[in-house]
Protein backbone atom coordinates (compact mmCIF):
# COMPACT_ATOMS: atom_id res chain seq x y z
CA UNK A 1 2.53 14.47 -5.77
CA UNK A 2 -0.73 13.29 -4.33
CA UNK A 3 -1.69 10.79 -1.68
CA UNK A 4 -4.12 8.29 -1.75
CA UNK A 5 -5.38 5.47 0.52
CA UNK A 6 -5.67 2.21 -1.44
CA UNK A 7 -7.17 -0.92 0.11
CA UNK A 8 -6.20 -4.43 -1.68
CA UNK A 9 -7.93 -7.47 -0.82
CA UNK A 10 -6.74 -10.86 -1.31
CA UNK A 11 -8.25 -12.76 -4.90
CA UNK A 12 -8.90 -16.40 -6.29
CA UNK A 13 -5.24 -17.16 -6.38
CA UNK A 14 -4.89 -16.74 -2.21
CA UNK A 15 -4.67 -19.59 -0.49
CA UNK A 16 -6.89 -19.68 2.46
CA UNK A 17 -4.60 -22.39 4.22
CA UNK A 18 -1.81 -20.42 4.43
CA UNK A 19 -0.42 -17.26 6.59
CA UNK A 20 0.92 -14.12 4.95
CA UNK A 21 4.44 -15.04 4.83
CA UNK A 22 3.41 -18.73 3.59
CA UNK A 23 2.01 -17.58 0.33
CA UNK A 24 3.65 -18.64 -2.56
CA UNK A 25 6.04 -15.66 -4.11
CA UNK A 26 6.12 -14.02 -0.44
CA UNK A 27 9.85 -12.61 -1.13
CA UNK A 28 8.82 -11.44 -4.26
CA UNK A 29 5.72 -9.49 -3.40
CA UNK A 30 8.03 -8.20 0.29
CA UNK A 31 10.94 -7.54 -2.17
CA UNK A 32 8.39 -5.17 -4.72
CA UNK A 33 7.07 -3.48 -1.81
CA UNK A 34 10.23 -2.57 0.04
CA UNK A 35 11.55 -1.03 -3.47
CA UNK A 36 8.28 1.02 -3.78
CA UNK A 37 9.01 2.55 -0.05
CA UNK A 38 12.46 3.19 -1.05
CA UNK A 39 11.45 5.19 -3.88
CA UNK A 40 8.75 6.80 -1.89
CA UNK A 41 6.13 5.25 -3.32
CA UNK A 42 4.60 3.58 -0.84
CA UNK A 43 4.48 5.87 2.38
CA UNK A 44 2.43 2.99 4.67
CA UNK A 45 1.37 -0.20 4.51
CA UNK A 46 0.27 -3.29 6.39
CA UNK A 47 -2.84 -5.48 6.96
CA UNK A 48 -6.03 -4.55 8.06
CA UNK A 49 -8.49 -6.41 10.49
CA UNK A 50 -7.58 -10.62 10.02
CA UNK A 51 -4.94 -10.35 7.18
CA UNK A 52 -7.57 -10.44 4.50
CA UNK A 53 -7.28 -7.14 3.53
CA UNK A 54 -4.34 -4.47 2.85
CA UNK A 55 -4.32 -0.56 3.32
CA UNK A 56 -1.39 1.02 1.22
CA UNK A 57 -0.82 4.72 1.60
CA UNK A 58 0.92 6.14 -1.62
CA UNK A 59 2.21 8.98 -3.03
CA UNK A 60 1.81 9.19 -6.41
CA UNK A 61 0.50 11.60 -9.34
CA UNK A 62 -2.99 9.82 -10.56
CA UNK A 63 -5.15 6.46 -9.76
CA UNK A 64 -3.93 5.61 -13.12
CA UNK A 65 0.10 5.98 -11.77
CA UNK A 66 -1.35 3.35 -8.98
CA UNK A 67 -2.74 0.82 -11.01
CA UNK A 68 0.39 0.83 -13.53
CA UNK A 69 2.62 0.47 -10.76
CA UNK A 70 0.58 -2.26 -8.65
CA UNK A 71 0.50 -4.29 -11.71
CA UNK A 72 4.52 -4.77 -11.15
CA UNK A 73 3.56 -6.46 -8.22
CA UNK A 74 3.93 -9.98 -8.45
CA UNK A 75 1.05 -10.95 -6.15
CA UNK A 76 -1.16 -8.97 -9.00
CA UNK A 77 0.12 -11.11 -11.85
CA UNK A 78 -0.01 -14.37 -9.51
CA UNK A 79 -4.28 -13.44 -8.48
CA UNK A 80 -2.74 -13.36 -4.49
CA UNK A 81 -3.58 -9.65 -3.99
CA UNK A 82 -6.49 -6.95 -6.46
CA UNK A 83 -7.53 -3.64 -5.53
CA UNK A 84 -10.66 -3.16 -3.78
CA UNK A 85 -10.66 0.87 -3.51
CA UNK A 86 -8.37 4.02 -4.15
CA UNK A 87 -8.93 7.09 -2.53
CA UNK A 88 -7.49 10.40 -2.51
CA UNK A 89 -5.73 11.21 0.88
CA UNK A 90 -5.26 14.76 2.55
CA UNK A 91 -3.04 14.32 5.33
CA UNK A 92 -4.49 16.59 8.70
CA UNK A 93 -2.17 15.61 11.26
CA UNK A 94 1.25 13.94 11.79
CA UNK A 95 4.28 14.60 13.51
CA UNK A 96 6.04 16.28 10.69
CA UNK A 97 2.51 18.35 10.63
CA UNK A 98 2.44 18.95 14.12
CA UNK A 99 5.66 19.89 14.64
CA UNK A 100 5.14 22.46 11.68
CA UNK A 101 2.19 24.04 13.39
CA UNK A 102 3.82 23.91 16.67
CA UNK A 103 6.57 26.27 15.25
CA UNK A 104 4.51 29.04 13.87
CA UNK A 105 3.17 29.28 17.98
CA UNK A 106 6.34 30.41 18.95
C-alpha cells in the first residue's frame, strides 16, 4: 500500500449556517468514515484551520483507489464535501518509526 495526504474542502451543497455535526447526513458521512478507519483505510483525519477544510491521511494503492472510494461517501453524493488535492505521503517519523530506529541503537 501507499499513503497519501488528501485535503477535501467543503462544496455548494454545505451549508454555511451550520456546524460540522449540524450538516444534514452527519451520521452518515461519521458512520462511512469510521468504516474506512476500521478497514484501514483511512489512517487520520480531522479538520483543518476553521472547519472549512479536511486533511485525510489514507492508505491505499492509487489516486484512482481514493476517488472510487470517496465517492461512497455520502457527503460526495450530497455536494457537502469534494476533493481539493491528493498527494503521495512518505511517512519520516512516528512513534512506530521511532521506536524502530531506536532499536537498531541498541
Amino acid at each position: 500500500m501507499s499513503y497519501f495526504a488528501v485535503i477535501r474542502e467543503t462544496g455548494p451543497g454545505w451549508d454555511h449556517a451550520k456546524g460540522l455535526r449540524e450538516q444534514a447526513a452527519w451520521d452518515e458521512h461519521a458512520e462511512f468514515i469510521n468504516a474506512a478507519s476500521v478497514d484501514g483505510l483511512v489512517l487520520l483525519g480531522g479538520a483543518l484551520g476553521a472547519g472549512d477544510s479536511f486533511l485525510l491521511m489514507l492508505d491505499v494503492e492509487s489516486e484512482a483507489e481514493i476517488r472510487r472510494r470517496l465517492d461512497d461517501d455520502p457527503w460526495t453524493e450530497m455536494g457537502l464535501l469534494r476533493i481539493r488535492s491528493i498527494e503521495p505521503w512518505q511517512q519520516l517519523t512516528g512513534p512506530d518509526l521511532i521506536a524502530a530506529a531506536a532499536s537498531t541503537l541498541t
